[in-house]
PDB file of N, CA and C in Angstrom:
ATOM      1  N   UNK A   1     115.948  74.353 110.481  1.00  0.00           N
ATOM      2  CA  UNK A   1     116.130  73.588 109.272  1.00  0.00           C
ATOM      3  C   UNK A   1     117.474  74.009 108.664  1.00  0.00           C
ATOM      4  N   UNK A   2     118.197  73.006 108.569  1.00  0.00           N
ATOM      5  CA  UNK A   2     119.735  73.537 107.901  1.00  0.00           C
ATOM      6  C   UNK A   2     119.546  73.407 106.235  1.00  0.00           C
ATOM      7  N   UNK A   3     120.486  74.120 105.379  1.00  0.00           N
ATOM      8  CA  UNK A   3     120.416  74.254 104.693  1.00  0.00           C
ATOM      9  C   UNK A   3     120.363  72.812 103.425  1.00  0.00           C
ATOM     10  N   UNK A   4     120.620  71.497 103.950  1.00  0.00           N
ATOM     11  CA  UNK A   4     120.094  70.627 102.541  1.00  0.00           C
ATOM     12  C   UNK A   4     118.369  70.004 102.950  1.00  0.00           C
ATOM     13  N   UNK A   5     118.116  70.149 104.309  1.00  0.00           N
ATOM     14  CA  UNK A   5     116.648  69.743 104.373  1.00  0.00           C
ATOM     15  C   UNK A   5     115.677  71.243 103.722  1.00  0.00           C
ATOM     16  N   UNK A   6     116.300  72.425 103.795  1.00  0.00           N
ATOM     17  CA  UNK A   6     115.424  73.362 102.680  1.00  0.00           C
ATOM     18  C   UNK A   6     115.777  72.992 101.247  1.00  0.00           C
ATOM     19  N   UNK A   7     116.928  72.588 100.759  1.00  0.00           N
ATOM     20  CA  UNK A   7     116.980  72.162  99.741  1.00  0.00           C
ATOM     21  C   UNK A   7     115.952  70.965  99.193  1.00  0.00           C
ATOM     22  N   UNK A   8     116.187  70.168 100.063  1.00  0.00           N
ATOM     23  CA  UNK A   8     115.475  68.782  99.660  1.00  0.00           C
ATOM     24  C   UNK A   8     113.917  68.974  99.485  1.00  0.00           C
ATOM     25  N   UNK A   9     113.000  69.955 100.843  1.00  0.00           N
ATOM     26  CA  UNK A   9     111.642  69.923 100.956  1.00  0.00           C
ATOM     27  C   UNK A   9     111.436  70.861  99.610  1.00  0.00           C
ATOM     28  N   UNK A  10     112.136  71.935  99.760  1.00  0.00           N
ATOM     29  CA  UNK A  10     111.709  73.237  98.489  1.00  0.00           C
ATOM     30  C   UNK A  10     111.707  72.013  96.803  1.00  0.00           C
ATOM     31  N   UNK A  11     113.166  70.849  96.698  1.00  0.00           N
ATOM     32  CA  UNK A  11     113.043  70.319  95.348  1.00  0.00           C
ATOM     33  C   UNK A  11     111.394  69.315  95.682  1.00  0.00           C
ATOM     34  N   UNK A  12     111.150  68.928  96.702  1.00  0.00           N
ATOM     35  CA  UNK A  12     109.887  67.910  96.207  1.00  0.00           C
ATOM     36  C   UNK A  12     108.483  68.696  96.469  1.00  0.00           C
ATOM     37  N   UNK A  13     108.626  69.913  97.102  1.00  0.00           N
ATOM     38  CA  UNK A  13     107.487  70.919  96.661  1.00  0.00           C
ATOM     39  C   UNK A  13     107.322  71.318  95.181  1.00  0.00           C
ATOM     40  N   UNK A  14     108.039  71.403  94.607  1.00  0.00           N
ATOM     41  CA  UNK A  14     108.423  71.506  93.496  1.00  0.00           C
ATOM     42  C   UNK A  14     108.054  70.618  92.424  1.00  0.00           C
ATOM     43  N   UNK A  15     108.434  69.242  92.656  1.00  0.00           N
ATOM     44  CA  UNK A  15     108.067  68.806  91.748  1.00  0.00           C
ATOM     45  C   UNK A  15     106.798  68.527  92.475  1.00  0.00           C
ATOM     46  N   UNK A  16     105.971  68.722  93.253  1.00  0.00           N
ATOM     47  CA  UNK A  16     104.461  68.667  93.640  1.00  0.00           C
ATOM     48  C   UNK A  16     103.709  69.591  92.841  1.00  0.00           C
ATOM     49  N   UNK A  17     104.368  70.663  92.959  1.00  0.00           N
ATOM     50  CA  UNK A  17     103.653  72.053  91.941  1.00  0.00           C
ATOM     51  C   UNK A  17     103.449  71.237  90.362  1.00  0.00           C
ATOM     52  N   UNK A  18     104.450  70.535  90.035  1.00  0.00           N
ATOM     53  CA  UNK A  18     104.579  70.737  88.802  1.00  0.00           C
ATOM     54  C   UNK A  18     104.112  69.162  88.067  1.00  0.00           C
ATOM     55  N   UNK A  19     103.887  68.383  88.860  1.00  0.00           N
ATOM     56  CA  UNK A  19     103.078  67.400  88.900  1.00  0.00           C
ATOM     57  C   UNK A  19     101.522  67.470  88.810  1.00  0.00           C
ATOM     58  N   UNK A  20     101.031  66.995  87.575  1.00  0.00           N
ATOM     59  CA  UNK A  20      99.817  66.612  87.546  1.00  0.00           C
ATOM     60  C   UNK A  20      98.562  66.030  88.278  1.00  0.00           C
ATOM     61  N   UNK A  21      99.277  65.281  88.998  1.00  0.00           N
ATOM     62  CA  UNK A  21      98.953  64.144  90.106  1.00  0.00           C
ATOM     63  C   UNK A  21      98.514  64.996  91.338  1.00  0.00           C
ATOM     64  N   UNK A  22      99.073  66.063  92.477  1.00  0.00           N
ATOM     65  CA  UNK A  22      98.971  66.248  93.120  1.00  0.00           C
ATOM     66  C   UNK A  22      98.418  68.065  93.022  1.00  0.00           C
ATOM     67  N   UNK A  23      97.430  68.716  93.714  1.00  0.00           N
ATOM     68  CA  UNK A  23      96.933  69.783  93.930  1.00  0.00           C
ATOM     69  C   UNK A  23      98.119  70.676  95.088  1.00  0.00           C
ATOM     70  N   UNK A  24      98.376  71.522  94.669  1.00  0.00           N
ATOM     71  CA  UNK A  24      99.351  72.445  96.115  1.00  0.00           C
ATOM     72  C   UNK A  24      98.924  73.638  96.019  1.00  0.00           C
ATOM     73  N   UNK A  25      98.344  73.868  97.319  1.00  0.00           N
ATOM     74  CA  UNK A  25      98.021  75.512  97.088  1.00  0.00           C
ATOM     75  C   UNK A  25      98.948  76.615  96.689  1.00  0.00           C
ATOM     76  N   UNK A  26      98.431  77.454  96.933  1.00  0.00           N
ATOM     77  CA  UNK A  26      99.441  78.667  95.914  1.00  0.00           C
ATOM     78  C   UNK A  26     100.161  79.200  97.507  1.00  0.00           C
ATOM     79  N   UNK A  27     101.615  79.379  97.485  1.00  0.00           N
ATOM     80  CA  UNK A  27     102.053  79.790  98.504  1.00  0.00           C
ATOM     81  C   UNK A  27     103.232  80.745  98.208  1.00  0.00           C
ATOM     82  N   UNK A  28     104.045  81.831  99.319  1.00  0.00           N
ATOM     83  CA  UNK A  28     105.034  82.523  98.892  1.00  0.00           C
ATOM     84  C   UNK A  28     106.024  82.554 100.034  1.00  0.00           C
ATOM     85  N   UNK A  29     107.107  82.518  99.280  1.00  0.00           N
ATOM     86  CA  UNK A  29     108.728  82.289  99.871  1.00  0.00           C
ATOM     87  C   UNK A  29     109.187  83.672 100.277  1.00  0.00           C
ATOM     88  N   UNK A  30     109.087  84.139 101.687  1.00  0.00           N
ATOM     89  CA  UNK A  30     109.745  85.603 101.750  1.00  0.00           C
ATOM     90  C   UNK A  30     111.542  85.130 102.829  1.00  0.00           C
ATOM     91  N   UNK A  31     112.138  85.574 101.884  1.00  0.00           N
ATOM     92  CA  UNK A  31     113.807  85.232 102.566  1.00  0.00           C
ATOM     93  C   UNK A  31     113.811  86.739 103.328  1.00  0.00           C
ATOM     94  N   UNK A  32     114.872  86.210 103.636  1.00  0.00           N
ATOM     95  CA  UNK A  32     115.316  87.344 104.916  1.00  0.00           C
ATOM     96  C   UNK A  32     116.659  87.797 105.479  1.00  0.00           C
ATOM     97  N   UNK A  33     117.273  88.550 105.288  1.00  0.00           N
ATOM     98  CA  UNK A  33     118.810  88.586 106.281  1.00  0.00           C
ATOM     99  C   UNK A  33     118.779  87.861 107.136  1.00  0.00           C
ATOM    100  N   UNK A  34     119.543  86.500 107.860  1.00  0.00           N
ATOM    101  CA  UNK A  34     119.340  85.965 109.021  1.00  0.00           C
ATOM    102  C   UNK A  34     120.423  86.654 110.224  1.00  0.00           C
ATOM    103  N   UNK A  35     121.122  87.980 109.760  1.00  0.00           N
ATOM    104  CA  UNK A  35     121.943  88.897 110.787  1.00  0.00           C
ATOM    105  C   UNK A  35     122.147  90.076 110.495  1.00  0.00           C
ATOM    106  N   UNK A  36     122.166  91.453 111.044  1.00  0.00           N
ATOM    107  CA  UNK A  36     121.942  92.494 111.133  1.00  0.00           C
ATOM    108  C   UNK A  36     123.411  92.610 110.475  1.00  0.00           C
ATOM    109  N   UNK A  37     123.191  93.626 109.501  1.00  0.00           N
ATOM    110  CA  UNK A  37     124.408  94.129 108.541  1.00  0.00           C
ATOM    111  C   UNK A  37     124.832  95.532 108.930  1.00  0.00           C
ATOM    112  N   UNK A  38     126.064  95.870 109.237  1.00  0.00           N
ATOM    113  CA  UNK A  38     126.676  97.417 109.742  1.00  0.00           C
ATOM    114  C   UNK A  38     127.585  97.292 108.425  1.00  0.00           C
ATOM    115  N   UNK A  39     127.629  98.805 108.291  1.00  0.00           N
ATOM    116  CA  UNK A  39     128.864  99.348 107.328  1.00  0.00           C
ATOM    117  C   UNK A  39     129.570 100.682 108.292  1.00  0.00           C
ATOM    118  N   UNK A  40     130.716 100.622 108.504  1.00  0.00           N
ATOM    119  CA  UNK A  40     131.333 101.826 108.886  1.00  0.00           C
ATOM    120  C   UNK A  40     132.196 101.737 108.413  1.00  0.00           C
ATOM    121  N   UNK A  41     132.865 103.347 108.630  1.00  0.00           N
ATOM    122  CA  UNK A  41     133.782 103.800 107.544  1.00  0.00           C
ATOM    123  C   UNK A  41     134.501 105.110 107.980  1.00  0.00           C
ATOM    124  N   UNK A  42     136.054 105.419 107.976  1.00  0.00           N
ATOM    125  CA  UNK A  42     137.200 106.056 108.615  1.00  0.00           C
ATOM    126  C   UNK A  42     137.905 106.884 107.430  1.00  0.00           C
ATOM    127  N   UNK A  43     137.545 107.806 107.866  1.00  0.00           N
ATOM    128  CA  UNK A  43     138.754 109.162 106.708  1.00  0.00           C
ATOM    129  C   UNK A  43     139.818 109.183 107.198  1.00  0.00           C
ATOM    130  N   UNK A  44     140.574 109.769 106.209  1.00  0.00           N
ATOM    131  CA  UNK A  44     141.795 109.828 106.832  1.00  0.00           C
ATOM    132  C   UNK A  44     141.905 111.564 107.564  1.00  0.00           C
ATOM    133  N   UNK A  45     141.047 112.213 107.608  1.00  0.00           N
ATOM    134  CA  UNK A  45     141.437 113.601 107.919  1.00  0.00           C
ATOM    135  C   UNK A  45     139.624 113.324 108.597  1.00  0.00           C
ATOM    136  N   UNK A  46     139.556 114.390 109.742  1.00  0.00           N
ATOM    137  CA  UNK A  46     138.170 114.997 109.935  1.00  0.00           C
ATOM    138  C   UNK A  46     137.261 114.833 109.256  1.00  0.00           C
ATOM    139  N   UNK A  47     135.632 114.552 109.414  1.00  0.00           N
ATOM    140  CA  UNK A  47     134.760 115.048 108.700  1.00  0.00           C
ATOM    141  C   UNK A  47     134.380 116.210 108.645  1.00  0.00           C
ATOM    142  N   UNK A  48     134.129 116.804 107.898  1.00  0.00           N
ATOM    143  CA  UNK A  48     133.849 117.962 107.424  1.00  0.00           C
ATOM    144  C   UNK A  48     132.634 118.750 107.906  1.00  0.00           C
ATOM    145  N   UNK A  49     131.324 117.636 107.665  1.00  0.00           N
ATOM    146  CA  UNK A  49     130.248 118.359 108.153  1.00  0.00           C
ATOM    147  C   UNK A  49     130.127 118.092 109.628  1.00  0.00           C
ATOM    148  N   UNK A  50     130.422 117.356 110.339  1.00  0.00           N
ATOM    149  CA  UNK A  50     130.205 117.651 111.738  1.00  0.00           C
ATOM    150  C   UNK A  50     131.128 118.159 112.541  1.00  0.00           C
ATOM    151  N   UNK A  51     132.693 118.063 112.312  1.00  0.00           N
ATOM    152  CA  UNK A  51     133.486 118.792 112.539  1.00  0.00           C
ATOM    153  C   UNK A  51     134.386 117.456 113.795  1.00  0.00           C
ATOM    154  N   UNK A  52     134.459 116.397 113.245  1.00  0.00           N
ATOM    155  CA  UNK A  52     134.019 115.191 114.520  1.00  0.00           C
ATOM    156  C   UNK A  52     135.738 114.730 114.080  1.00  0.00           C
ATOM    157  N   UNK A  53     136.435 115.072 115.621  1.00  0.00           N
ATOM    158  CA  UNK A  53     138.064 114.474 116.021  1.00  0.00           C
ATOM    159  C   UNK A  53     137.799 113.206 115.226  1.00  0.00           C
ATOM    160  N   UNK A  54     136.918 112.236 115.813  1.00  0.00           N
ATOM    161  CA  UNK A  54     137.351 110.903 115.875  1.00  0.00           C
ATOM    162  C   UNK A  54     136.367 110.588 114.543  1.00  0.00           C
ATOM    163  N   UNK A  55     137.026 110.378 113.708  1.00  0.00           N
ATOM    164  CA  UNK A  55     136.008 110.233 112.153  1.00  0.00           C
ATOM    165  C   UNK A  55     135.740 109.068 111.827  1.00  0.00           C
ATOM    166  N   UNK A  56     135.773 108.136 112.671  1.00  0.00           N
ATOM    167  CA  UNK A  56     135.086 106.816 112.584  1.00  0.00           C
ATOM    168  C   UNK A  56     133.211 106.792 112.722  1.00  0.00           C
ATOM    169  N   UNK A  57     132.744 106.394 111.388  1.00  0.00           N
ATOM    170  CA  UNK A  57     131.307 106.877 112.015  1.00  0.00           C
ATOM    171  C   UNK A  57     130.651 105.133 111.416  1.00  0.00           C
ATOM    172  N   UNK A  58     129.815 104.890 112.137  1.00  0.00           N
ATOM    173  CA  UNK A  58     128.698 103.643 111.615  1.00  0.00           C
ATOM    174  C   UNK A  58     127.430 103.944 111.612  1.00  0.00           C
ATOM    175  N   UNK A  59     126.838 102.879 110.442  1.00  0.00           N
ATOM    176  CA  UNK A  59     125.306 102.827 110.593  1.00  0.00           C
ATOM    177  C   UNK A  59     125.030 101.631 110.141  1.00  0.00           C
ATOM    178  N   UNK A  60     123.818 101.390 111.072  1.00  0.00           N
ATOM    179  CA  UNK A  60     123.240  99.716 110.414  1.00  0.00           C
ATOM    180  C   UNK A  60     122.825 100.008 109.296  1.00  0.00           C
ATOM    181  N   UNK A  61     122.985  98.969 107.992  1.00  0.00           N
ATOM    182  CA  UNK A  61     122.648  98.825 106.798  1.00  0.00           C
ATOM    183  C   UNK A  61     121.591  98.316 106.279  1.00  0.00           C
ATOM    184  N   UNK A  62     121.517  96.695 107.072  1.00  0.00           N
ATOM    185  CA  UNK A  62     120.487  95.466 106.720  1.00  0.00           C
ATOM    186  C   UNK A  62     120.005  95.170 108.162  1.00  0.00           C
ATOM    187  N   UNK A  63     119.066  95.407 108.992  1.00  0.00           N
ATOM    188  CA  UNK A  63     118.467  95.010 110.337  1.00  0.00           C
ATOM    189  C   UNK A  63     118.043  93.479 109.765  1.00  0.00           C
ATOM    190  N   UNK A  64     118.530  92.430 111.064  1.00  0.00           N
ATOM    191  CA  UNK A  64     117.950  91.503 111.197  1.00  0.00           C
ATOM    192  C   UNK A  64     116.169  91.272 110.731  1.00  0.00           C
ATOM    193  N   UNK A  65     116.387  90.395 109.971  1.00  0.00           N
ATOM    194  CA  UNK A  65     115.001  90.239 109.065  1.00  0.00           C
ATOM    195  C   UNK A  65     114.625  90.951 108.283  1.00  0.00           C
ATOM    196  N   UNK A  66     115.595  91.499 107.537  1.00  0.00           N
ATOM    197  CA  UNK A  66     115.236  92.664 106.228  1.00  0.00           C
ATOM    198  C   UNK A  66     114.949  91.571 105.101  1.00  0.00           C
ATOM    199  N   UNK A  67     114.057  91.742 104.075  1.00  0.00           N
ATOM    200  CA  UNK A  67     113.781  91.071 103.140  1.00  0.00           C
ATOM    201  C   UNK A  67     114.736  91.096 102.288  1.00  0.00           C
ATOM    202  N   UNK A  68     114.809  90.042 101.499  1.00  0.00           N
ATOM    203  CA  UNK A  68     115.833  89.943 100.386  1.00  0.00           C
ATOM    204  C   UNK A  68     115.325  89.963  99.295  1.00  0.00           C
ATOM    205  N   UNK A  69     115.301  89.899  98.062  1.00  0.00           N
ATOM    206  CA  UNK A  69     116.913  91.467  98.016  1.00  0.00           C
ATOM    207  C   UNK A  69     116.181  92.614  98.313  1.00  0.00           C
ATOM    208  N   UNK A  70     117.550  93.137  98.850  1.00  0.00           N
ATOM    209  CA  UNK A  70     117.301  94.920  99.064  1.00  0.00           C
ATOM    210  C   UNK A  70     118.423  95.651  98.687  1.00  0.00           C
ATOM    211  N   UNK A  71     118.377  96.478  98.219  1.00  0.00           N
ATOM    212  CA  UNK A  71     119.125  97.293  97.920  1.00  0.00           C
ATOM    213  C   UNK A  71     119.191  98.982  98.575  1.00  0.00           C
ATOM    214  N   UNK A  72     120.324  99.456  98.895  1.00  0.00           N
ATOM    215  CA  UNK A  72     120.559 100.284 100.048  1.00  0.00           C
ATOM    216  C   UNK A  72     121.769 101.256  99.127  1.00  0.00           C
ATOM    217  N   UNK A  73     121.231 102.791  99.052  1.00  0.00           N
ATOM    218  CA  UNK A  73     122.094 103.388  97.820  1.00  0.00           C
ATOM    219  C   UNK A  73     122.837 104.411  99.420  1.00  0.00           C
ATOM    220  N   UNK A  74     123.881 104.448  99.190  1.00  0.00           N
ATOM    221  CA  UNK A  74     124.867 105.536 100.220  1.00  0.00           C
ATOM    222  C   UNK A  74     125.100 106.546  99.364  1.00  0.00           C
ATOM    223  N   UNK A  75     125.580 107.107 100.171  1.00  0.00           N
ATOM    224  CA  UNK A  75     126.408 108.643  99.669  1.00  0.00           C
ATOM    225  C   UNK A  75     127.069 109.076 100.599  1.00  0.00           C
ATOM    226  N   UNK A  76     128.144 109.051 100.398  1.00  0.00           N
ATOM    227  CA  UNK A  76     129.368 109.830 101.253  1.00  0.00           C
ATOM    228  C   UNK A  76     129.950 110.959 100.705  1.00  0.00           C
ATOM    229  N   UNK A  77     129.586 112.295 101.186  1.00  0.00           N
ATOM    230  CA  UNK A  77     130.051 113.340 101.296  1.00  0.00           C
ATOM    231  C   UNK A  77     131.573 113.911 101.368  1.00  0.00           C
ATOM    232  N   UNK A  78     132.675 112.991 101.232  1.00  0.00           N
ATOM    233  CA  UNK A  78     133.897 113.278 101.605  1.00  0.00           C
ATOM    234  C   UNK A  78     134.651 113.406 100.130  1.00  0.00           C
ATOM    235  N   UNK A  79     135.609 114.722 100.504  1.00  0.00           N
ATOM    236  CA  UNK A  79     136.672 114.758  99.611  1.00  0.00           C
ATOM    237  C   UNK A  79     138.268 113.898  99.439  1.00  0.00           C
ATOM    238  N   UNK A  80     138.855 113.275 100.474  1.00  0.00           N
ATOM    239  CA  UNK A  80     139.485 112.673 100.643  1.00  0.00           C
ATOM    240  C   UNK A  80     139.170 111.303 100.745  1.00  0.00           C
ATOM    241  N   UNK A  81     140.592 110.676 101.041  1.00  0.00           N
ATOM    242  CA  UNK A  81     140.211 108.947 100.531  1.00  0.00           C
ATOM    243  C   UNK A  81     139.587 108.492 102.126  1.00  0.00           C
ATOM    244  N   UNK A  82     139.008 107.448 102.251  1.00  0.00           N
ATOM    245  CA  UNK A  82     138.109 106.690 103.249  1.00  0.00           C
ATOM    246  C   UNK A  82     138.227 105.073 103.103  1.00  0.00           C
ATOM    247  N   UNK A  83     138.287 105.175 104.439  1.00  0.00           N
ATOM    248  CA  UNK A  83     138.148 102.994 104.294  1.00  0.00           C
ATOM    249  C   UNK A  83     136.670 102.891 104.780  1.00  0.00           C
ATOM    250  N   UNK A  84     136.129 101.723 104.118  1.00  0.00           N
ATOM    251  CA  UNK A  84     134.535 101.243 104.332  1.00  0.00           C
ATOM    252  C   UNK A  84     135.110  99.888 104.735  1.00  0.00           C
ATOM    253  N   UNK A  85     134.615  99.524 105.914  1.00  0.00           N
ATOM    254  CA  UNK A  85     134.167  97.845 106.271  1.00  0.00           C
ATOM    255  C   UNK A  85     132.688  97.676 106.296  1.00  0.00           C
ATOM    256  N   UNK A  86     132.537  96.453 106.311  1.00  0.00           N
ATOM    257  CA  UNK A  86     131.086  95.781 106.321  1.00  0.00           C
ATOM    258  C   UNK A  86     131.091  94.544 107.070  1.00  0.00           C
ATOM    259  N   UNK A  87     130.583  94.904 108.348  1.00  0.00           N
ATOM    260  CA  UNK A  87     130.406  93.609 109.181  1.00  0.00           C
ATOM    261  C   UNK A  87     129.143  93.219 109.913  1.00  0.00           C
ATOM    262  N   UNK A  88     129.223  92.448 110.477  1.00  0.00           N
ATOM    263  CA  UNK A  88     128.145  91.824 111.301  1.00  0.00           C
ATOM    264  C   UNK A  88     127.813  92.691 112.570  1.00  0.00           C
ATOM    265  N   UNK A  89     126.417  93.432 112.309  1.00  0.00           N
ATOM    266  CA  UNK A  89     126.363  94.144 113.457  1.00  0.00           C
ATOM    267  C   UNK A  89     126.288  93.553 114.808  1.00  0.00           C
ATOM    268  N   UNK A  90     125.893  92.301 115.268  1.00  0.00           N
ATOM    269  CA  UNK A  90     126.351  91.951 116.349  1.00  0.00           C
ATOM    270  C   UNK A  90     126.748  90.596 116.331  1.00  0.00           C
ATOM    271  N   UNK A  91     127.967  90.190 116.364  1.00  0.00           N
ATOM    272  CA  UNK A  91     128.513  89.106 116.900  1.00  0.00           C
ATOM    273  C   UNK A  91     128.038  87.420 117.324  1.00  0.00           C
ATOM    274  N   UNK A  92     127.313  88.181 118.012  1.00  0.00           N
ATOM    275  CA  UNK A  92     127.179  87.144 119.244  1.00  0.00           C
ATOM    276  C   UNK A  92     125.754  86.400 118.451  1.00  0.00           C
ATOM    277  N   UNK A  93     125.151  86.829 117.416  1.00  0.00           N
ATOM    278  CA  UNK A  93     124.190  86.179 116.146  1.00  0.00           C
ATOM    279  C   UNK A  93     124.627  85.148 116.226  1.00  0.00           C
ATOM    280  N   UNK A  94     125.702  85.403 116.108  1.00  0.00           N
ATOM    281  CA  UNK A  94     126.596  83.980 114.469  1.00  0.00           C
ATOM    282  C   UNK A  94     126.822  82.852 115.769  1.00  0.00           C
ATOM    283  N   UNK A  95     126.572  81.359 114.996  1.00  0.00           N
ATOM    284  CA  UNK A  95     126.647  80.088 115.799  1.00  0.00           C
ATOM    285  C   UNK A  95     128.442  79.776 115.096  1.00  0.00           C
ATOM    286  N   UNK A  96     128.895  79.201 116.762  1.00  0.00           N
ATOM    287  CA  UNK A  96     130.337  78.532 116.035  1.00  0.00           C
ATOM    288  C   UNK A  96     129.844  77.283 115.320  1.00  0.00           C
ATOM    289  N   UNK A  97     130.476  77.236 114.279  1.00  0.00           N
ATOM    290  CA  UNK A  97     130.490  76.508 113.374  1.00  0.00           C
ATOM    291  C   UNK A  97     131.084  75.106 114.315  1.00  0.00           C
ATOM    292  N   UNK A  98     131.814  75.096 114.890  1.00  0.00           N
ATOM    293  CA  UNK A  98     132.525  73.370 115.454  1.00  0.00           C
ATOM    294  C   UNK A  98     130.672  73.137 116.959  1.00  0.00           C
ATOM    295  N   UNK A  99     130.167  73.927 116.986  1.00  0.00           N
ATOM    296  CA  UNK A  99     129.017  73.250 118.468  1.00  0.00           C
ATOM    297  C   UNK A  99     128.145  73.833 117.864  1.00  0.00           C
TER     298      UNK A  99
END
């Protein structure tokens, strides 16, 4: 279902709920990440606690089908400055947009 046929069914469920006329059972909407979320992140010097040359480290954030919302608190241990990205843990998820 692409995104205006959930639009369209969710607005006339809706006004079904809220209509006099028609009975709708009681039901619940659980959303979901539809792609696995990574954050990694690069010091500019060593990490400290593992003692690790190559200080590029990752971890998945949001696994495919995590409920929404969630919230995910970090803590990074470093004294020096650091770059954080946030990408798509795997790729090959995502549909090209032109097929």
């Amino acid at each position: 279902m692409n995104a205006s046929e959930c639009v369209a069914k969710g607005s006339a469920l809706e006004c079904a709920i809220l209509s006099p006329t028609f009975k709708v059972r009681e039901f619940q909407v659980n959303e979901s990440f539809p792609f696995s979320i990574a954050l990694s992140w690069k010091g500019s010097s060593p990490d400290v606690q593992n003692g690790a040359s190559d200080n590029q480290q990752s971890t998945l954030v949001f696994p495919k089908g995590n409920p929404i919302p969630s919230v995910k608190a970090l803590t990074f241990y470093r004294s020096g400055t650091f770059t954080v990205d946030v990408q798509y843990a795997d790729a090959s998820e995502l549909q090209d947009p032109q097929g």
